[in-house]
N, C-alpha and C. Protein backbone atom coordinates (compact mmCIF):
# COMPACT_ATOMS: atom_id res chain seq x y z
N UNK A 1 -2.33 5.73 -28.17
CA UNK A 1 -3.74 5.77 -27.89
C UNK A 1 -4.11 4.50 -27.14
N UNK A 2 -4.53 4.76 -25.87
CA UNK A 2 -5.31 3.49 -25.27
C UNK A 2 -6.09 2.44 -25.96
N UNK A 3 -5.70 1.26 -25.77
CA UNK A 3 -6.42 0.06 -26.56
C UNK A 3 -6.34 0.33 -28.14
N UNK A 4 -5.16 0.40 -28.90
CA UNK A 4 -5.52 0.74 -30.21
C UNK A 4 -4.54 -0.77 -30.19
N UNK A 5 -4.33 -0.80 -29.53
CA UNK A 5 -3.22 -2.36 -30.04
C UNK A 5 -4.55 -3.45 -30.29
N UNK A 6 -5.68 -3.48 -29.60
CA UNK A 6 -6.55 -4.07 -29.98
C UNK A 6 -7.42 -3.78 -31.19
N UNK A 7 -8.00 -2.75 -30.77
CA UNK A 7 -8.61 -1.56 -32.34
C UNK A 7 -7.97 -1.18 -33.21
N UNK A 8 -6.94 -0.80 -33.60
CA UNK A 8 -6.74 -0.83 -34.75
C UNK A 8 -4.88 -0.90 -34.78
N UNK A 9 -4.61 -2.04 -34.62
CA UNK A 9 -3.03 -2.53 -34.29
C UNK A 9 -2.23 -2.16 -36.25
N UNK A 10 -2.96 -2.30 -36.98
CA UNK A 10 -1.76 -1.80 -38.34
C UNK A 10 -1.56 -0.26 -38.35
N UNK A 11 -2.36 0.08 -37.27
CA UNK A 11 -1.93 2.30 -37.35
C UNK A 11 -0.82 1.81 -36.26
N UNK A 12 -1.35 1.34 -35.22
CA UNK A 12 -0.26 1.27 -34.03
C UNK A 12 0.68 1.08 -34.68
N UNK A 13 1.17 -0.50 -35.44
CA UNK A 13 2.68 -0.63 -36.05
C UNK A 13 3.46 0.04 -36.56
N UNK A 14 2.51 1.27 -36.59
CA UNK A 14 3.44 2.30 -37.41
C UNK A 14 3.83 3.77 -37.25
N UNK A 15 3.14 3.58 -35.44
CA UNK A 15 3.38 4.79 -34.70
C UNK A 15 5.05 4.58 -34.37
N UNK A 16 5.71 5.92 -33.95
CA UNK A 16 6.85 6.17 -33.32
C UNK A 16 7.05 5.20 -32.04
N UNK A 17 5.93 5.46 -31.63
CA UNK A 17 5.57 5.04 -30.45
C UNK A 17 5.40 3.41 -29.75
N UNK A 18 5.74 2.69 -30.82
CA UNK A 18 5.87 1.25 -31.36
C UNK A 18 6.47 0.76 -31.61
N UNK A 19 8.09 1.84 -32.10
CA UNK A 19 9.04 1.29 -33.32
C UNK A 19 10.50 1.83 -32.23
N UNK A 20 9.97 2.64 -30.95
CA UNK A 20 10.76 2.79 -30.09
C UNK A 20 11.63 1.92 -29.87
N UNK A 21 12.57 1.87 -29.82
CA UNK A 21 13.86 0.44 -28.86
C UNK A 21 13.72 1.08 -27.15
N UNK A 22 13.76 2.15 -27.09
CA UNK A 22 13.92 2.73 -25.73
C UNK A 22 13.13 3.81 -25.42
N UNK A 23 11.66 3.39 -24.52
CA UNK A 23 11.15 4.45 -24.42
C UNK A 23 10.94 4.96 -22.92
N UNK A 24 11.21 6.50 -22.28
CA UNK A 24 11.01 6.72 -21.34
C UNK A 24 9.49 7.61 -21.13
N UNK A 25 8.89 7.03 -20.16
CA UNK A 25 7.26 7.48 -20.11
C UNK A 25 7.40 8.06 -18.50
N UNK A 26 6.96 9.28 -18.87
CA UNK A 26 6.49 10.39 -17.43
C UNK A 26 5.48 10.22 -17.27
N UNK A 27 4.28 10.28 -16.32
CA UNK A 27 2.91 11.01 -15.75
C UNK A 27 2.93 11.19 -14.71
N UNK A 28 2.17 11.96 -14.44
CA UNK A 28 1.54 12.54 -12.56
C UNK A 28 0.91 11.17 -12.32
N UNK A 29 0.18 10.04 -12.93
CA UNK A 29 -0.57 9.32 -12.46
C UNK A 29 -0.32 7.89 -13.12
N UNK A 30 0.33 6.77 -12.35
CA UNK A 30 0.47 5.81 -12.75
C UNK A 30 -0.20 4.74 -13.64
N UNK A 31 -1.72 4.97 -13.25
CA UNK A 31 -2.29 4.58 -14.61
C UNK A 31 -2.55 5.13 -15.89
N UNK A 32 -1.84 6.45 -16.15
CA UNK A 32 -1.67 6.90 -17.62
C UNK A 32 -0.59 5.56 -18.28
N UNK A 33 0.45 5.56 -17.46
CA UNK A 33 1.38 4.89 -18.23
C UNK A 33 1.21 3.01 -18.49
N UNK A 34 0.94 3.04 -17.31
CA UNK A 34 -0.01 1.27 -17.48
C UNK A 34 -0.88 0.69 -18.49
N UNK A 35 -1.82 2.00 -18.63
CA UNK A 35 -2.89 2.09 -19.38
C UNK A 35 -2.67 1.57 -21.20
N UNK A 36 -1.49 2.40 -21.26
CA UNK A 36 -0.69 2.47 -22.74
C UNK A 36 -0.68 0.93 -23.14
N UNK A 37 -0.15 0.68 -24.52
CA UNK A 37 -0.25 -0.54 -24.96
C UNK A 37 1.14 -0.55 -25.15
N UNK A 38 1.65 -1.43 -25.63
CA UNK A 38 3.19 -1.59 -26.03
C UNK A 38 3.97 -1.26 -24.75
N UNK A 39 3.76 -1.69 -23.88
CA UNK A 39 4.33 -1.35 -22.12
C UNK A 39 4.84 -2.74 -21.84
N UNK A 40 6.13 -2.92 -21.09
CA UNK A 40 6.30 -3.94 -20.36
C UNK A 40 5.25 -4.09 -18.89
N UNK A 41 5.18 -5.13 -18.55
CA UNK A 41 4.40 -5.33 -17.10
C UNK A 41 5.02 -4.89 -16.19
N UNK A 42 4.14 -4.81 -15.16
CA UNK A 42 4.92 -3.94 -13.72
C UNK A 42 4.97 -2.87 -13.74
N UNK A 43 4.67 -1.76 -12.24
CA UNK A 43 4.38 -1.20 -11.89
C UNK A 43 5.70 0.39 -12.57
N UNK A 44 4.89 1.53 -12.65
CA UNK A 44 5.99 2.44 -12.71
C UNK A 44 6.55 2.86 -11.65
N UNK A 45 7.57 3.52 -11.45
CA UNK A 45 8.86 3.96 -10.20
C UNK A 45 8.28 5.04 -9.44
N UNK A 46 7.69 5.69 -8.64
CA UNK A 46 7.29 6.53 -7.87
C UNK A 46 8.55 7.28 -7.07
N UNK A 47 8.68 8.47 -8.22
CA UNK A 47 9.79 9.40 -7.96
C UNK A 47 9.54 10.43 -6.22
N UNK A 48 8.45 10.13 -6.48
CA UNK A 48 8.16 10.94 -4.69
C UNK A 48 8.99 10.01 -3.51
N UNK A 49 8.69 8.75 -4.03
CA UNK A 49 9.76 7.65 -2.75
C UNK A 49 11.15 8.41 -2.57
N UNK A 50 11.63 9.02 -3.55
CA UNK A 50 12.94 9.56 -3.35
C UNK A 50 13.06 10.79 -2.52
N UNK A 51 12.31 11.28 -2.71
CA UNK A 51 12.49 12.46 -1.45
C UNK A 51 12.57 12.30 0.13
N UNK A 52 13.03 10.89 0.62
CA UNK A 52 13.33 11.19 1.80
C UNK A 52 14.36 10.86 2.37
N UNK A 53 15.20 10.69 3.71
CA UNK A 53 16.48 10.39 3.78
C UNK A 53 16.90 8.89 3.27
N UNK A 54 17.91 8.34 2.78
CA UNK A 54 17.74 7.18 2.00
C UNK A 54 17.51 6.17 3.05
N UNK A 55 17.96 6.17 4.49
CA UNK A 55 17.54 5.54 5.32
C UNK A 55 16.27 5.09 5.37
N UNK A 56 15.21 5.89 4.88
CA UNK A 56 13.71 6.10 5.40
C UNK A 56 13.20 5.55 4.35
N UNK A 57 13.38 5.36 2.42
CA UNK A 57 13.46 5.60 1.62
C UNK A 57 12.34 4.20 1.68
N UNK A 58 10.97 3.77 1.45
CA UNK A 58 10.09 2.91 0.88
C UNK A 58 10.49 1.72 0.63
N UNK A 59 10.07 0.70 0.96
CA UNK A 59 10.25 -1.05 0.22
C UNK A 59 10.37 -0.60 -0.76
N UNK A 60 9.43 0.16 -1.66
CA UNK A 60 9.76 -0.01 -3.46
C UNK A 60 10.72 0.94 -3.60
N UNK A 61 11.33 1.61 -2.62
CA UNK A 61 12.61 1.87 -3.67
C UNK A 61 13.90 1.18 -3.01
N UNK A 62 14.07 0.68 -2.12
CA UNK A 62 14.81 -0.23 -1.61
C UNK A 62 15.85 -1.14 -2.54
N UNK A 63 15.02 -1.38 -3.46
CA UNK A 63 15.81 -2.23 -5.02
C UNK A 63 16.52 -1.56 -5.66
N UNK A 64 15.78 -0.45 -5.74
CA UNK A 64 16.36 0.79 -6.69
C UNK A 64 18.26 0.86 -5.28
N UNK A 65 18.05 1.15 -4.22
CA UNK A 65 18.98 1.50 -3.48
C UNK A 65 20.41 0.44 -3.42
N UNK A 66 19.67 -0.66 -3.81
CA UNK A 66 20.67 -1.99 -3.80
C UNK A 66 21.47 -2.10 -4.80
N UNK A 67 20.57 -1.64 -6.68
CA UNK A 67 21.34 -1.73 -7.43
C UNK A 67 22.17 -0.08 -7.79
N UNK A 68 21.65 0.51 -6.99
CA UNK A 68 22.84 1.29 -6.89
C UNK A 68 24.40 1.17 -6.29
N UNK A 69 24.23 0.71 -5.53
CA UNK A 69 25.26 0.28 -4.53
C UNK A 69 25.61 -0.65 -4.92
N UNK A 70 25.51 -1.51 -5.89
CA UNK A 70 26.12 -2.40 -6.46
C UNK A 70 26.93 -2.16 -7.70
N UNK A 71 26.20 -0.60 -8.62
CA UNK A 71 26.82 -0.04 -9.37
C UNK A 71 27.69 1.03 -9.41
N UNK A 72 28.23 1.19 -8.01
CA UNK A 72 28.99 2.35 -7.45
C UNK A 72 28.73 3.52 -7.28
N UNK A 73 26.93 3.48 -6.98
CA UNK A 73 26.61 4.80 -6.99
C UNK A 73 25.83 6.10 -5.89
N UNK A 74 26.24 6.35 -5.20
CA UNK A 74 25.98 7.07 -4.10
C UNK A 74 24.40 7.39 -3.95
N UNK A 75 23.75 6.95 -3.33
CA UNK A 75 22.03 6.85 -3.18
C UNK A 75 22.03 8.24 -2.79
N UNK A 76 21.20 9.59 -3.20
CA UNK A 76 20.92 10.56 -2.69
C UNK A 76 19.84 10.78 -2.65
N UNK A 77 19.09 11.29 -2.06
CA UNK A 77 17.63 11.36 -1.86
C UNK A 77 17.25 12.70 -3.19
N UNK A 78 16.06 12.90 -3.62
CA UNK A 78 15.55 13.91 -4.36
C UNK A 78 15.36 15.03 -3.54
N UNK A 79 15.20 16.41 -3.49
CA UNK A 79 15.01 17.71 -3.54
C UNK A 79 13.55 17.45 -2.41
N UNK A 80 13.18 17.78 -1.60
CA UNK A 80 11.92 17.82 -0.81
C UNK A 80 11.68 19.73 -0.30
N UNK A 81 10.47 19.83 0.24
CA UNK A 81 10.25 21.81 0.64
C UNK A 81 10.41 20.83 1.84
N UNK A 82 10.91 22.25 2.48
CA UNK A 82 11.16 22.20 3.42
C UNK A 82 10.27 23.13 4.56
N UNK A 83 9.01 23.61 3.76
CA UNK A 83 8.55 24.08 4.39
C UNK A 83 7.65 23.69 5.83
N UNK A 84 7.54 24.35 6.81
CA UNK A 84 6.84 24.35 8.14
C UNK A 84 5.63 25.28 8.34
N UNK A 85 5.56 25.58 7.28
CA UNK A 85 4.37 26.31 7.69
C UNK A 85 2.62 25.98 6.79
N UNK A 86 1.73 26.76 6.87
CA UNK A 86 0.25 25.95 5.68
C UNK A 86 0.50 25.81 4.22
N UNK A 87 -0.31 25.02 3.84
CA UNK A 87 -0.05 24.51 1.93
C UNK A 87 -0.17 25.59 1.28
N UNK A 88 0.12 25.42 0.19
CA UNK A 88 0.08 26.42 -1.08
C UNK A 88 -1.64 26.89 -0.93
N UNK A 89 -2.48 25.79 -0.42
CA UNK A 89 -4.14 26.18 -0.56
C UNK A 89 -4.19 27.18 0.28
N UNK A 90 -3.42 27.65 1.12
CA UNK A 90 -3.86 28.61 2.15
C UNK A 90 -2.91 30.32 1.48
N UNK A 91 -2.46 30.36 0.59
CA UNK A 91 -1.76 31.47 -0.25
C UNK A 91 -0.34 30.84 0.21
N UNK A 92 0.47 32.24 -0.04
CA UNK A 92 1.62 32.44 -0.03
C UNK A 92 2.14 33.33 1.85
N UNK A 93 2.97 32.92 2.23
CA UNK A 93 3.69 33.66 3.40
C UNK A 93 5.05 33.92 3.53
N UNK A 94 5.50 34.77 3.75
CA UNK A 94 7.25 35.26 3.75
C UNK A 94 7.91 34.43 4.19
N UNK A 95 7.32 33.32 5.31
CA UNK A 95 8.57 32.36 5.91
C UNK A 95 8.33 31.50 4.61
N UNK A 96 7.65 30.62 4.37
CA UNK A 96 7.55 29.22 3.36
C UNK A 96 7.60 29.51 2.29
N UNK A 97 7.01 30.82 1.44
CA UNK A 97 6.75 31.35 -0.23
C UNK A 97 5.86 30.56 -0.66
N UNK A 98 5.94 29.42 -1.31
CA UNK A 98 5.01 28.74 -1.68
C UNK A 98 4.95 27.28 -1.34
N UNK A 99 5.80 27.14 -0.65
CA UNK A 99 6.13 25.75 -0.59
C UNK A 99 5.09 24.94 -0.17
N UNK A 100 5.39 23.18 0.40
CA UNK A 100 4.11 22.79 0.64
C UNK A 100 5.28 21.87 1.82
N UNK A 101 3.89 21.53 3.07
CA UNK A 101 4.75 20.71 3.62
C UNK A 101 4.04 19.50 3.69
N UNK A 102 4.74 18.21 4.23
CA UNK A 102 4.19 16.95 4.27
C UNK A 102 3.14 16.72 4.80
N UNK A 103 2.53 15.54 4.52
CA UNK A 103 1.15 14.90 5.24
C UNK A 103 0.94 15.28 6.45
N UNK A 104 2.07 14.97 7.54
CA UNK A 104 1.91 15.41 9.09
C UNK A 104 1.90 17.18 9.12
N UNK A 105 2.07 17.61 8.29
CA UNK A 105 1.97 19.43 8.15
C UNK A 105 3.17 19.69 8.58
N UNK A 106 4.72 19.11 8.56
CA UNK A 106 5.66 19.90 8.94
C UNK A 106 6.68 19.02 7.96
N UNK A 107 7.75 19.64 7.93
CA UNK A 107 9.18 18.96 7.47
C UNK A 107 10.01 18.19 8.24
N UNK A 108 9.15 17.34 8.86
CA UNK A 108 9.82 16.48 9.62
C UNK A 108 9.18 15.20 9.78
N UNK A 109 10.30 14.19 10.06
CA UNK A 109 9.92 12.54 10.17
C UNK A 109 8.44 12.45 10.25
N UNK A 110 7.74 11.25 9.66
CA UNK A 110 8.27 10.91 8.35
C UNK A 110 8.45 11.21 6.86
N UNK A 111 7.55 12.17 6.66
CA UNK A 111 7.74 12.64 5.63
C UNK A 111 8.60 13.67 4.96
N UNK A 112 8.81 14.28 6.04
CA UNK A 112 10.02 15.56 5.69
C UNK A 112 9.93 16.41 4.16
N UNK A 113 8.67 17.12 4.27
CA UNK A 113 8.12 17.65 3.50
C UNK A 113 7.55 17.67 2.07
N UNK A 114 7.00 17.70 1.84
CA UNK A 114 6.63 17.19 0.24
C UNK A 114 7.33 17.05 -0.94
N UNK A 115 7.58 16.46 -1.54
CA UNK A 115 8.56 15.81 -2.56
C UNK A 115 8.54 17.15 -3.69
N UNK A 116 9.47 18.06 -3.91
CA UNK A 116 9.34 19.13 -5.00
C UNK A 116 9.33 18.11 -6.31
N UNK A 117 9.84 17.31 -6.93
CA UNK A 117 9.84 16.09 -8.46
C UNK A 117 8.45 15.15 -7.47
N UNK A 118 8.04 14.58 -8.45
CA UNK A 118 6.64 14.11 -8.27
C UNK A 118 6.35 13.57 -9.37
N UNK A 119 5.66 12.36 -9.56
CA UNK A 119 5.06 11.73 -10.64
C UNK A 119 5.87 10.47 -10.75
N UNK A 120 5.94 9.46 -11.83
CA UNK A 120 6.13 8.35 -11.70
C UNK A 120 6.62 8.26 -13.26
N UNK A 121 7.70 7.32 -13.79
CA UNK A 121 8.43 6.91 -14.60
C UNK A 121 8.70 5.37 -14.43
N UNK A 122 8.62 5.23 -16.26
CA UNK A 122 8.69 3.63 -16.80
C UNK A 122 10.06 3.88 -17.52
N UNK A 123 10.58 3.38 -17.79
CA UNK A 123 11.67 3.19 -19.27
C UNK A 123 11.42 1.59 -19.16
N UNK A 124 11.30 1.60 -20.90
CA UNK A 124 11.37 0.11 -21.20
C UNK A 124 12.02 -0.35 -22.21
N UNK A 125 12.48 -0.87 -22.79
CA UNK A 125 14.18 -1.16 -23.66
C UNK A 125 13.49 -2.38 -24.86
N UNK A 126 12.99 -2.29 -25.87
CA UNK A 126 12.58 -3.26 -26.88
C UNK A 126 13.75 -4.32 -27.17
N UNK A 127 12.84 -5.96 -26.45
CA UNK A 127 13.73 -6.86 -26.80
C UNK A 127 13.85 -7.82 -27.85
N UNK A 128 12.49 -7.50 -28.45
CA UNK A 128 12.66 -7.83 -29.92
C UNK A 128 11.38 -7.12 -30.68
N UNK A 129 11.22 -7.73 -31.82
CA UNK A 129 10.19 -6.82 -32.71
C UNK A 129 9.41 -7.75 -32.81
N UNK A 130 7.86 -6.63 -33.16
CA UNK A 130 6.90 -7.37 -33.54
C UNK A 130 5.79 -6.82 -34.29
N UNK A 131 4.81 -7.49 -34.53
CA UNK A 131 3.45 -6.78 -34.76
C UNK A 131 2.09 -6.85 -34.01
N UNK A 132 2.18 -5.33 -33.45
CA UNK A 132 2.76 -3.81 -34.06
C UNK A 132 3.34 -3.41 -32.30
N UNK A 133 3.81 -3.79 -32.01
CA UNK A 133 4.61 -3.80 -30.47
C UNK A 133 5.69 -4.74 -30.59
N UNK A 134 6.07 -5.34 -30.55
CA UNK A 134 6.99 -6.34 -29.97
C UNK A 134 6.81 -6.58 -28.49
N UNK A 135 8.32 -6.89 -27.66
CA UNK A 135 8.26 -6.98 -26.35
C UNK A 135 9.20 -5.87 -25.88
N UNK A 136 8.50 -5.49 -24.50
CA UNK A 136 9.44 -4.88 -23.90
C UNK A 136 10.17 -4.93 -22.75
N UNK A 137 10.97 -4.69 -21.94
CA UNK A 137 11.39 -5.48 -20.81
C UNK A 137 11.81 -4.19 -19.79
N UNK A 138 11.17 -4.05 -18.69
CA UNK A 138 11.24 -2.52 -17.98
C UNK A 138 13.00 -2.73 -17.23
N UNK A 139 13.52 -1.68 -17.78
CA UNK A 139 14.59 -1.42 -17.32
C UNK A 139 14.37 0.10 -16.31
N UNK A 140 14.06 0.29 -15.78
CA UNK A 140 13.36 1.74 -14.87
C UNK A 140 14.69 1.38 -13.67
N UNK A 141 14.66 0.55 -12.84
CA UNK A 141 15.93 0.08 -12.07
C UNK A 141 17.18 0.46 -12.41
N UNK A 142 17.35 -0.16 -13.40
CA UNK A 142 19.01 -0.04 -14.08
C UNK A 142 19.19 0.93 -14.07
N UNK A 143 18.69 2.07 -15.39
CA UNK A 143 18.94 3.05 -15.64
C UNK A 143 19.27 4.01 -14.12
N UNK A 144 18.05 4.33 -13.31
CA UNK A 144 18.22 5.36 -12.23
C UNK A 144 18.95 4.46 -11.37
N UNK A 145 19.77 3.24 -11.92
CA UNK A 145 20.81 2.48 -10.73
C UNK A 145 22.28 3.07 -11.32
N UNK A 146 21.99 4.11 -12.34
CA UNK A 146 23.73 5.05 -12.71
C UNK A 146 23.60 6.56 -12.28
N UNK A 147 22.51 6.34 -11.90
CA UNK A 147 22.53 8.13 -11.24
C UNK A 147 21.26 9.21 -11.63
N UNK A 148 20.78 9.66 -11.10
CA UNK A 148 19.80 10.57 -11.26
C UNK A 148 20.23 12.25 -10.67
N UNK A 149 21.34 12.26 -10.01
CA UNK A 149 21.31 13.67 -9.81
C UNK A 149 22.69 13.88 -9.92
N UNK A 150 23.46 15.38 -10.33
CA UNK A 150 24.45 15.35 -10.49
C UNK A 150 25.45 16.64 -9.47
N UNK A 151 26.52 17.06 -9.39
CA UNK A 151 26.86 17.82 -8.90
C UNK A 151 26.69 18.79 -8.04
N UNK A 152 26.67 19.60 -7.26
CA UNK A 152 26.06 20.96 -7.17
C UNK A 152 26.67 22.03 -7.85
């Protein structure tokens, strides 16, 4: 619950949600997860950066690309539509189905169509205990620096 670390921190100490060593946090919107209490600082990972060729791939994920490659791990871009034709707001059509295409309206440079995974992720790794949080220290890097996609 937002601001309960201030309001009422002896329920917090004794949420799940507190007593975590390792917690991974999803939202569509980066200030859900910011917002939270018991969060390390710094920004969450914006999984849409991944959808484009890794060449093209954002300053902020650039880090992410380094400690991959430092951990032996082949940078692949995420899943993008590939569609060329109008957004989902305009219905459905036999060439695209539903797909959506990028900002410039096509699947091509720079955006190369709209990111199908979307939303933004924290993981943060408890480095010691406390009351009713401890600290946490964002490991979001590391982790997606061993791999995020697997086989076909």
């Amino acid at each position: 619950m937002q601001g309960e670390d201030t309001s009422n921190p002896g329920v917090l100490g004794e949420r799940y949600f507190s007593e975590a060593s390792l917690k991974i946090l999803l939202s569509d919107n980066a200030s859900d997860i910011t917002s939270l209490p018991c969060i390390s600082p710094g920004a969450p990972f914006n999984l849409a950066d991944l959808a484009q060729p890794v060449a093209n791939w954002p300053l902020s994920a650039t880090a992410l690309q380094t400690a991959m490659t430092t951990a032996g791990t082949i940078p692949l871009p995420l899943a993008a539509s590939g569609a060329a034709g109008p957004t989902v707001a305009a219905g459905y059509n036999t060439y695209d189905g539903y797909w959506q295409v990028g900002p410039n309206l096509g699947a091509t440079p720079p955006t190369y169509g709209t990111p199908i995974i979307t939303g933004f992720i924290k993981i943060d790794a408890q480095t010691s205990y406390g009351s009713p949080c401890g600290s946490y220290t964002d490991v979001t890097k590391e982790i997606l620096s061993l791999g995020y996609a697997g086989r076909n």
